[in-house]
Each structure stands twice: as structure tokens, then as C-alpha cells.
C-alpha atoms as a PDB file:
ATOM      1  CA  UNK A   1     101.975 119.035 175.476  1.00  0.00           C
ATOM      2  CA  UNK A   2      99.778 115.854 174.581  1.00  0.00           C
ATOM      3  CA  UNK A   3     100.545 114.430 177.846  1.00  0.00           C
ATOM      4  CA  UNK A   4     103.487 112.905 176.410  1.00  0.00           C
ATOM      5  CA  UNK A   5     106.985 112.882 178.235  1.00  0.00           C
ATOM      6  CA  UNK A   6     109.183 115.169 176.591  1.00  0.00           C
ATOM      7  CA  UNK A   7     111.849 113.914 178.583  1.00  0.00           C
ATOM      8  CA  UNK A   8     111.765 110.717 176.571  1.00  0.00           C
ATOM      9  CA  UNK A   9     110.608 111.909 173.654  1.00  0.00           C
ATOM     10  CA  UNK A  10     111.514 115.401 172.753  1.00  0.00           C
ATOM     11  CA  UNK A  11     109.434 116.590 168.975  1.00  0.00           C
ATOM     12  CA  UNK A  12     108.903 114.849 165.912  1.00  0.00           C
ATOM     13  CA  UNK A  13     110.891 112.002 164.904  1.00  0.00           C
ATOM     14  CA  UNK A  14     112.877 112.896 161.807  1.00  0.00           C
ATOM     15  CA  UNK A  15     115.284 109.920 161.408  1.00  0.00           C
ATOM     16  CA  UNK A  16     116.778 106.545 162.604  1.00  0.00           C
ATOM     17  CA  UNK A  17     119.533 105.244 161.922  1.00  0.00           C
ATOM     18  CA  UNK A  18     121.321 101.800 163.628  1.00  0.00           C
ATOM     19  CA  UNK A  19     124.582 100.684 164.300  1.00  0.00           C
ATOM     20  CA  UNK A  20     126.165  97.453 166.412  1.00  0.00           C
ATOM     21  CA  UNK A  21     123.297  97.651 168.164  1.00  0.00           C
ATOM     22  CA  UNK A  22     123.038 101.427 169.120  1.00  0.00           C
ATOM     23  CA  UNK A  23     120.166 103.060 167.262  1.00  0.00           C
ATOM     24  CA  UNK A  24     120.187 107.241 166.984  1.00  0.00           C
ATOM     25  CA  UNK A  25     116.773 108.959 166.868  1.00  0.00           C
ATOM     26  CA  UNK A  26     116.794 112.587 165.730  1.00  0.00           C
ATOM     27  CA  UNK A  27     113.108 114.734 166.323  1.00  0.00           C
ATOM     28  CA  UNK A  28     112.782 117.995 165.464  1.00  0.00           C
ATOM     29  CA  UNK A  29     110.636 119.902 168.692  1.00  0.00           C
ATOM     30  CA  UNK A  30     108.533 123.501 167.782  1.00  0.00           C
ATOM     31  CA  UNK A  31     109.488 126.262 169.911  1.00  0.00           C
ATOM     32  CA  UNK A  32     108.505 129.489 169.297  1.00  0.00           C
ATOM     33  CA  UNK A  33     111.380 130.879 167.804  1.00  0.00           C
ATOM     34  CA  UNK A  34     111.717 127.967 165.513  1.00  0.00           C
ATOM     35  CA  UNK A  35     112.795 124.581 165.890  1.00  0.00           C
ATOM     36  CA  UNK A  36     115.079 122.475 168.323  1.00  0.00           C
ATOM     37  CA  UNK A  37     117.013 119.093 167.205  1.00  0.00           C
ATOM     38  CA  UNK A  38     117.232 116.662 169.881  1.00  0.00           C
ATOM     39  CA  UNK A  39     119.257 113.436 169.325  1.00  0.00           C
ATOM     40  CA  UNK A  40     117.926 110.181 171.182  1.00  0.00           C
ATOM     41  CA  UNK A  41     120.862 107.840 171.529  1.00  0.00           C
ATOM     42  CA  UNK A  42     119.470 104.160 173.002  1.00  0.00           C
ATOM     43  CA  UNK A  43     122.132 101.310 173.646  1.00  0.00           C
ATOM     44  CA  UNK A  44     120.905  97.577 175.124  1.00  0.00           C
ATOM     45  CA  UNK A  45     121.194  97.731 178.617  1.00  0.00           C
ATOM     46  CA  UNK A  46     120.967 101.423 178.982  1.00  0.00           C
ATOM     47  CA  UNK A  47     118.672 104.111 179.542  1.00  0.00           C
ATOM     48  CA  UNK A  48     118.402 106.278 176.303  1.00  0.00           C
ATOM     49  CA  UNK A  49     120.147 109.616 176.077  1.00  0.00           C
ATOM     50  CA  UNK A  50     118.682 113.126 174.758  1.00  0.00           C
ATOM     51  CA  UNK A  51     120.507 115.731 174.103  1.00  0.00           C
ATOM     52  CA  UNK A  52     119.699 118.923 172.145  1.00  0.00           C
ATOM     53  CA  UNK A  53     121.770 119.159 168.655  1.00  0.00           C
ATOM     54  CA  UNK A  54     120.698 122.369 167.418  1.00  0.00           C
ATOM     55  CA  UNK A  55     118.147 125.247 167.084  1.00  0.00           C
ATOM     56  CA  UNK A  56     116.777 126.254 163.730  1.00  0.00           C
ATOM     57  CA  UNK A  57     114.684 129.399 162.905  1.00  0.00           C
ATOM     58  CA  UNK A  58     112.749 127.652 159.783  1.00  0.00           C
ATOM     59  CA  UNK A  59     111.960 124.502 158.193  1.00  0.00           C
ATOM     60  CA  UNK A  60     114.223 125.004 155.529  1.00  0.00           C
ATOM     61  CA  UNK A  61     117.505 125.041 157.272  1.00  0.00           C
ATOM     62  CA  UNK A  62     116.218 121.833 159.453  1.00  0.00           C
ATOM     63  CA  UNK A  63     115.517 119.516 156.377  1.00  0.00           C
ATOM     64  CA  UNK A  64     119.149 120.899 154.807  1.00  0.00           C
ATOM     65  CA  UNK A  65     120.788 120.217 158.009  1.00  0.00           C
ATOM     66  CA  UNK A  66     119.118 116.941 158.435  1.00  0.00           C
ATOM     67  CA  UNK A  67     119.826 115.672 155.020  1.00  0.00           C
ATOM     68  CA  UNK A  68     123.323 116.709 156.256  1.00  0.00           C
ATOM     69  CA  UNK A  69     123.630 114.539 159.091  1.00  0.00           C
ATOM     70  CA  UNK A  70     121.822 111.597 157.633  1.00  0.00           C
ATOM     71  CA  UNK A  71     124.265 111.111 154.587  1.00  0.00           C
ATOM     72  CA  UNK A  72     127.232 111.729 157.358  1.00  0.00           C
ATOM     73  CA  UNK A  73     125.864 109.036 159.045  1.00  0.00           C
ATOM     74  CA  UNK A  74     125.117 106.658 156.420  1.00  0.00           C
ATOM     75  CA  UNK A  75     128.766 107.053 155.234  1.00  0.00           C
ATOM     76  CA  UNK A  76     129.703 106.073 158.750  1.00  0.00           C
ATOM     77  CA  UNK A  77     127.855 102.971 158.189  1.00  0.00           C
ATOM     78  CA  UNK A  78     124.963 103.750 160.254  1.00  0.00           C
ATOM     79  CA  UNK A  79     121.635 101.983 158.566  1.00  0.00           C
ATOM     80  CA  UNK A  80     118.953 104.327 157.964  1.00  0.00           C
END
């Protein structure tokens, strides 16, 4: 690591997206076998969330996956 937390921040930030106040941060994390999605969920007043979404074995099925989830959201009404 870069002497970073990877607690807090897990990878690469991909993509935020807001909504009433909640904001959703998606980073994409190399591991050797690929990738990992983690999804960063911060609210006022409480401490942000991680969670792991997905693996991926190649850049190609991450960006299709996260073009995925970002129009999903959008629909939802979540602002990119």
C-alpha cells in the first residue's frame, strides 16, 4: 500500500453518485487475480460503510459492469 487506509478507502474511485443526502462511492481495488468492487456508502451523521460488491478477472467486465450500475442508479435518481 501507499500508506493509505484501505479500510476507508478500498482502490480506485470509479464513481459517485448522491442522493437525499447519502452519497455512494464505488473503487475498483487490484488484486492479483483481477479486480475487487468495493461500494463506500457515507450518510451525515454516520461513519461510512464499505462493503465489497464484486470480483472481476479483467478490466473489461469492470467498466461493463460499472456502466451497469451507474445507469441503474441514475434511473433511481441518484446524481452522478
Amino acid at each position: 500500500g501507499r500508506g493509505m487506509s484501505e479500510k476507508a478507502s478500498p482502490g480506485h474511485e470509479v464513481l459517485r453518485c448522491t442522493r437525499a443526502g447519502e452519497t455512494r462511492i464505488y473503487r475498483l481495488r487490484a488484486v492479483p487475480e483481477g479486480a475487487e468492487l468495493w461500494r463506500t456508502t457515507e450518510q451525515p451523521g454516520a461513519e461510512p460503510q464499505s462493503v465489497k460488491e464484486c470480483d472481476f478477472r479483467g478490466s473489461e467486465e469492470a467498466s461493463q459492469f460499472l456502466e451497469e450500475v451507474r445507469r441503474t442508479l441514475i434511473a433511481g435518481g441518484w446524481r452522478p
